[in-house]
N, C-alpha and C. Protein backbone atom coordinates (compact mmCIF):
# COMPACT_ATOMS: atom_id res chain seq x y z
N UNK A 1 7.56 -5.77 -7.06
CA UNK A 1 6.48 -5.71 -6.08
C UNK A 1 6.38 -4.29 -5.56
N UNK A 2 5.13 -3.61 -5.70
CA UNK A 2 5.36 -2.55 -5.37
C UNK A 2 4.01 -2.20 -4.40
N UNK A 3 4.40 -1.88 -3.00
CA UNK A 3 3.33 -2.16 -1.87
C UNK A 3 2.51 -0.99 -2.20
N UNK A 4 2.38 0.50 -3.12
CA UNK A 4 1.50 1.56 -3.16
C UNK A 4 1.17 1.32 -4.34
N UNK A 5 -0.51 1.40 -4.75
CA UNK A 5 -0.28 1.53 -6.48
C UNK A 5 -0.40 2.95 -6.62
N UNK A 6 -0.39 2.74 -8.30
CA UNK A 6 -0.14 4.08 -8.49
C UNK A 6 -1.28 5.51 -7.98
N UNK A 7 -2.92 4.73 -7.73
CA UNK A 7 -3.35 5.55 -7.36
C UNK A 7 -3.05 6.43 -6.40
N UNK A 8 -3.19 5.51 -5.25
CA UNK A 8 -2.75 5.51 -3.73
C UNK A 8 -1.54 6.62 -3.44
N UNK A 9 -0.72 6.09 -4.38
CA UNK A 9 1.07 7.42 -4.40
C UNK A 9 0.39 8.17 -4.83
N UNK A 10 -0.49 8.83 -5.97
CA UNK A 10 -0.41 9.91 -6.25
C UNK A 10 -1.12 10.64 -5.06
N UNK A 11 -2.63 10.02 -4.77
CA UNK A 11 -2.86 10.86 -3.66
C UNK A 11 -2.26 11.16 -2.38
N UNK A 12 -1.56 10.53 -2.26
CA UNK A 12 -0.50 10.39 -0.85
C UNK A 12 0.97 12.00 -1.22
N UNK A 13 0.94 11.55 -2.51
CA UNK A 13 1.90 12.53 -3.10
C UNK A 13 1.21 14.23 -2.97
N UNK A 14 -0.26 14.30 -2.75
CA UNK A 14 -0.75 15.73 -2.47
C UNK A 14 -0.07 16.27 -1.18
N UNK A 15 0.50 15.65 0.06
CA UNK A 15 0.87 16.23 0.99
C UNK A 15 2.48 16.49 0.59
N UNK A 16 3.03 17.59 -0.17
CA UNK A 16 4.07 17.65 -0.51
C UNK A 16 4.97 17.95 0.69
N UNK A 17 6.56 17.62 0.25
CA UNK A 17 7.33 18.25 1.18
C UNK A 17 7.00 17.28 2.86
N UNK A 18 6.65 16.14 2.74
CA UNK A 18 5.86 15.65 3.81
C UNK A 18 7.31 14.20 4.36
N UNK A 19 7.93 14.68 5.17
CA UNK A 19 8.58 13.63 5.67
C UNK A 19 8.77 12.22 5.81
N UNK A 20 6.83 12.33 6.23
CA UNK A 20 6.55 10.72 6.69
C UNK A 20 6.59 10.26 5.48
N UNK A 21 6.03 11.26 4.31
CA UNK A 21 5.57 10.21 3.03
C UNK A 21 6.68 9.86 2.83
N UNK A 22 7.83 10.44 2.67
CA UNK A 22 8.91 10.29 2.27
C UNK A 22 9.48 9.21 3.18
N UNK A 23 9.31 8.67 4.27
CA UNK A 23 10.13 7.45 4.90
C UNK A 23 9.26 6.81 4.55
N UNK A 24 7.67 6.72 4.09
CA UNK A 24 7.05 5.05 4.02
C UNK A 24 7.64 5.00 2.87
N UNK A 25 7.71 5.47 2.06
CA UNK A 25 8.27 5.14 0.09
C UNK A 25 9.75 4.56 0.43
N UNK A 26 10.61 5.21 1.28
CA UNK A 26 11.85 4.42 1.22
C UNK A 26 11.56 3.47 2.29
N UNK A 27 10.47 3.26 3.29
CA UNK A 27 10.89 1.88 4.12
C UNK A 27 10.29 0.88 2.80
N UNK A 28 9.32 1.09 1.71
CA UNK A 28 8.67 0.35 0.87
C UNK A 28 9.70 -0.05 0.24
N UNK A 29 10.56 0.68 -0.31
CA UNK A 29 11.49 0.49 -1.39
C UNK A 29 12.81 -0.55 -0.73
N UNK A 30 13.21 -0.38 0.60
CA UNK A 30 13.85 -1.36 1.23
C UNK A 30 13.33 -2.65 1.84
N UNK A 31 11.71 -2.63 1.71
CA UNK A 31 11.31 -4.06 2.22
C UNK A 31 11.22 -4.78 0.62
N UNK A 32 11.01 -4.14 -0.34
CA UNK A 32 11.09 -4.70 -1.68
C UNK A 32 12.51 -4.99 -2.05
N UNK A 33 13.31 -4.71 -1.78
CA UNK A 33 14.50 -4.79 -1.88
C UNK A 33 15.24 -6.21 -1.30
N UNK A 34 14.67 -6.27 -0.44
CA UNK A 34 14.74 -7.20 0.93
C UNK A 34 14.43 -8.17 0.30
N UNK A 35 13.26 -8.29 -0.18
CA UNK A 35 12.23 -9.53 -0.93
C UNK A 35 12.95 -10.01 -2.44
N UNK A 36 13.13 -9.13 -2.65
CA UNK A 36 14.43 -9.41 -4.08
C UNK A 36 15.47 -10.21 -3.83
N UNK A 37 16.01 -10.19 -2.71
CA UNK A 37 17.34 -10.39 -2.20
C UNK A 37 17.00 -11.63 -1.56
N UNK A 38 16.24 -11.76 -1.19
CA UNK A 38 15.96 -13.41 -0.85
C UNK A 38 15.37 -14.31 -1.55
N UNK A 39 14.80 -13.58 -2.90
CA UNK A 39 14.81 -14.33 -3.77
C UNK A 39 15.47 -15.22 -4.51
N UNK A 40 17.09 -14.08 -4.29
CA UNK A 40 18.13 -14.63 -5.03
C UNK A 40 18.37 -15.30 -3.95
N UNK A 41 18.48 -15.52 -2.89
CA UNK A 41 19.56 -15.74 -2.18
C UNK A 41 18.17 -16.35 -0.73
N UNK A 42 18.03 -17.80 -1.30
CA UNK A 42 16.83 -18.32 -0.31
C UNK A 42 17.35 -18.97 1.07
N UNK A 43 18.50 -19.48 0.93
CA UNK A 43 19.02 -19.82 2.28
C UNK A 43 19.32 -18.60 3.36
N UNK A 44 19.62 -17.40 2.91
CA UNK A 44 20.19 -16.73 3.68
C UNK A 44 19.61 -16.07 5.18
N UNK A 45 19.61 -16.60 6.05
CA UNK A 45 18.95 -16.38 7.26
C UNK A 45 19.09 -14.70 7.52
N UNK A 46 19.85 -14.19 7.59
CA UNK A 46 20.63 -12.74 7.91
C UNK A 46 19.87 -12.11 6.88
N UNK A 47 19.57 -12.38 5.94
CA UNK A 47 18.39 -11.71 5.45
C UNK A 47 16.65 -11.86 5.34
N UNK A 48 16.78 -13.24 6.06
CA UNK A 48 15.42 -13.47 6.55
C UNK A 48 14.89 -12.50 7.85
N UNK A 49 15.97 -12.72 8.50
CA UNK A 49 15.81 -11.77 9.53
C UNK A 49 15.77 -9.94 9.57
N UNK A 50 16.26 -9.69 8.73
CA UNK A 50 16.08 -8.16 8.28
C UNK A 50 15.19 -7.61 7.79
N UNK A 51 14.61 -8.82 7.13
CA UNK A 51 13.31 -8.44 6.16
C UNK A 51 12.34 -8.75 7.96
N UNK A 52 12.36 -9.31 8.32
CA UNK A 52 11.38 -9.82 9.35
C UNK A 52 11.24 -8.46 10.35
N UNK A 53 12.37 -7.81 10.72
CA UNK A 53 12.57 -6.88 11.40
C UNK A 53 11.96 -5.76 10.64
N UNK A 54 12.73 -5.28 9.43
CA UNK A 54 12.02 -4.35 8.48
C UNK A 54 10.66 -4.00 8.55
N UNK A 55 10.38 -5.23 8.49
CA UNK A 55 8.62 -5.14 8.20
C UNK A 55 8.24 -5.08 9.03
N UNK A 56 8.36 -5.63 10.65
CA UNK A 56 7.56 -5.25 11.59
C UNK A 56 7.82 -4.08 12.08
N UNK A 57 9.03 -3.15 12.05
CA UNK A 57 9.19 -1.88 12.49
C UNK A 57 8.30 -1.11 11.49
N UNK A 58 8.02 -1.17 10.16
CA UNK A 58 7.90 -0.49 8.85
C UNK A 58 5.95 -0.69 9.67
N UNK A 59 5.45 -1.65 9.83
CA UNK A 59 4.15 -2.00 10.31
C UNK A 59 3.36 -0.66 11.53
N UNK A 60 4.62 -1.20 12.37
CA UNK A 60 4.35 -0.17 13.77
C UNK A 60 4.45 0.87 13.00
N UNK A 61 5.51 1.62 12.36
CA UNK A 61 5.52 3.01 11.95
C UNK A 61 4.24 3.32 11.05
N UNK A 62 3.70 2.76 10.28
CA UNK A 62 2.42 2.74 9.41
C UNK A 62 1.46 2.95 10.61
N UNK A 63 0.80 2.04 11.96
CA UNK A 63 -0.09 1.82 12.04
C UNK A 63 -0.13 2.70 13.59
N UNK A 64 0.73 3.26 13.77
CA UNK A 64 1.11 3.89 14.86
C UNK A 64 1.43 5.52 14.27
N UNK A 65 1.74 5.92 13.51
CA UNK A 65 2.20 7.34 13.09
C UNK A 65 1.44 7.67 11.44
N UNK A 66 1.74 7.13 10.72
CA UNK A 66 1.50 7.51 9.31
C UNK A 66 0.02 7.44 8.86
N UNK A 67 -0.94 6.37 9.15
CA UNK A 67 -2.35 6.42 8.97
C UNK A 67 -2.74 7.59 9.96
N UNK A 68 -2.49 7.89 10.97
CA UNK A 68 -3.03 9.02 11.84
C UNK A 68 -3.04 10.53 11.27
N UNK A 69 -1.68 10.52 10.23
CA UNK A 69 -0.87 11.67 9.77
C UNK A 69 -1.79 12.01 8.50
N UNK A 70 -2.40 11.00 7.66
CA UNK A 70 -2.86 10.77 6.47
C UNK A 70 -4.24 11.04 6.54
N UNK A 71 -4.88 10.64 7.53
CA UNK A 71 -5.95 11.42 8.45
C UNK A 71 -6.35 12.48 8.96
N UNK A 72 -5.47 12.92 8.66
CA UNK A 72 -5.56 14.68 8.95
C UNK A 72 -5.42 15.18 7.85
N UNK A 73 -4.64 14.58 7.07
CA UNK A 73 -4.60 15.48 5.85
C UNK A 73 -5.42 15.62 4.63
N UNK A 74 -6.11 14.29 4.69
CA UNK A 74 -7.01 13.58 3.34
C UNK A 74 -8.46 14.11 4.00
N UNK A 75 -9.04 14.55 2.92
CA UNK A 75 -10.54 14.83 3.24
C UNK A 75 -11.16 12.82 3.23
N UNK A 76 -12.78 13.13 3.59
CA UNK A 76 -12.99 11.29 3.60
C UNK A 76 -13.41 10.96 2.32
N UNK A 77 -13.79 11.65 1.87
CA UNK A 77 -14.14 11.48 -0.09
C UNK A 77 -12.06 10.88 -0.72
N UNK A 78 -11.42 11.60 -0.17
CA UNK A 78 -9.99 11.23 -0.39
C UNK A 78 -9.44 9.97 0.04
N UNK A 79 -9.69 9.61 1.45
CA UNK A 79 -9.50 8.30 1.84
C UNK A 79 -10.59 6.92 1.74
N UNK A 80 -11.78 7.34 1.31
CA UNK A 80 -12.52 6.54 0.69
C UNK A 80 -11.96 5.92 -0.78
N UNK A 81 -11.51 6.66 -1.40
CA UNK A 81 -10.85 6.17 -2.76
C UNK A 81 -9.58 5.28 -2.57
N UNK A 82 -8.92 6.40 -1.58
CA UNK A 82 -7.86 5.15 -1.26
C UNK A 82 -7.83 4.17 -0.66
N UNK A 83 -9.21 4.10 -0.01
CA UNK A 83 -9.60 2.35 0.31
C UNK A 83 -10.45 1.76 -0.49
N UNK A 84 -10.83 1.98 -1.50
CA UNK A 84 -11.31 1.03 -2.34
C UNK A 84 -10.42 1.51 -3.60
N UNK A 85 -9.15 1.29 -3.89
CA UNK A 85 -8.61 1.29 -4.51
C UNK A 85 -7.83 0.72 -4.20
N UNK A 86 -6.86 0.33 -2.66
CA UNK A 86 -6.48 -0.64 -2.11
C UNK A 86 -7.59 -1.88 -1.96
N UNK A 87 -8.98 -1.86 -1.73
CA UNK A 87 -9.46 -3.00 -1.77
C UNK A 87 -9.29 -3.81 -3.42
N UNK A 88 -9.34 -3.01 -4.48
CA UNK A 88 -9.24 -3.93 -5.56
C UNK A 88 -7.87 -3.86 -6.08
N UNK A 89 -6.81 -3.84 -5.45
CA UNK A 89 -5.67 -4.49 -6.06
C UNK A 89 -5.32 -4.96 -4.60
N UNK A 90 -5.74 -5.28 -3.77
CA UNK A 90 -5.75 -6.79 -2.83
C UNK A 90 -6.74 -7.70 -3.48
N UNK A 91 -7.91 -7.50 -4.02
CA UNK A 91 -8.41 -8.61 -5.03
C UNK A 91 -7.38 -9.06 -5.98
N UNK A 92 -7.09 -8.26 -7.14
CA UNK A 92 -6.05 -8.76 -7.77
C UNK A 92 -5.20 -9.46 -7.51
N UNK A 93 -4.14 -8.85 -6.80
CA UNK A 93 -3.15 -9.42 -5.61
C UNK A 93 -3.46 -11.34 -5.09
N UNK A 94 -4.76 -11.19 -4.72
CA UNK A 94 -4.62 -12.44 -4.23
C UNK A 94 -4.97 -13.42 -5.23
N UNK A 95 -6.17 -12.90 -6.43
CA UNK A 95 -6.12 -13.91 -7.67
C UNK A 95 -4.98 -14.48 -8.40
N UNK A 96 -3.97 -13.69 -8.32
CA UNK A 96 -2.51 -13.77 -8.97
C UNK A 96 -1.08 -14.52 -7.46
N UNK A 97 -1.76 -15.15 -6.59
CA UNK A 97 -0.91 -15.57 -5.45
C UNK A 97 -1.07 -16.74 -5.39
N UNK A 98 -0.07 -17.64 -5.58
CA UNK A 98 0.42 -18.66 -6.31
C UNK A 98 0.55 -19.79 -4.73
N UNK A 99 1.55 -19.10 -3.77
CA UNK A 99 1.43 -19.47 -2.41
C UNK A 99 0.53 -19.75 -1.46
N UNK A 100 -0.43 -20.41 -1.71
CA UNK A 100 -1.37 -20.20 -0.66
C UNK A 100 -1.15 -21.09 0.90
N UNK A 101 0.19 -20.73 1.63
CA UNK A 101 0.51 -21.65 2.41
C UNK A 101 -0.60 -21.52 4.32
N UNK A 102 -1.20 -20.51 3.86
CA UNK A 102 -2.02 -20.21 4.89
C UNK A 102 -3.65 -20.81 4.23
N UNK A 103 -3.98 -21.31 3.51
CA UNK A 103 -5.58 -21.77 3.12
C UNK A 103 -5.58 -23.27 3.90
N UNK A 104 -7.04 -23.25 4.12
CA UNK A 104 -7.13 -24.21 4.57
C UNK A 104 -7.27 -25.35 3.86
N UNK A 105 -6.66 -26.75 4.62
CA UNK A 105 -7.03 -27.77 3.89
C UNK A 105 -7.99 -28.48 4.00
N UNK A 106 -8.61 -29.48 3.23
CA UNK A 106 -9.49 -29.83 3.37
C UNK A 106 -9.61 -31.51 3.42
């Protein structure tokens, strides 16, 4: 599971030498990690909870620091691509999602 595609990293990858990029790729790489690990291992609460924590700190840091940062740096021709390039692999994404424990029933 990999939360950037490849477009998205590369343009994200133009701000070289860039800190933040460098903590969202490793908070990504430890919430995937996380998700692995409870795959194997579905009872394990202590890792339900880490992943739960993970991700909501990993959230705030995204939606509080890193989109603001990415915003300054990306012209809008730049972040236009990277939102419709995130819009069609969230299409994908959800054609291929097997869980649908949030749809409504009918």
């Amino acid at each position: 599971m990999n939360i950037l595609n490849k477009k998205k990293k590369n343009s994200i990858q133009t701000c070289t030498n860039d800190s933040l990029k460098e903590q969202a790729f490793v908070e990504h790489q430890h919430i995937c990690q996380l998700v692995n690990n409870i795959q194997t291992d579905k009872q394990n609460t202590v890792l339900l909870k880490q992943f739960a924590d993970k991700l909501e700190s990993h959230i705030r840091f995204e939606e509080r620091v890193l989109f603001g940062h990415l915003q300054q740096h990306f012209s809008e021709d730049e972040l236009k691509k990277i939102e419709e390039t995130h819009n069609l692999r969230n299409n994908d994404m959800d054609e291929k999602w097997t869980n649908h424990f949030w749809g409504i029933k009918q």
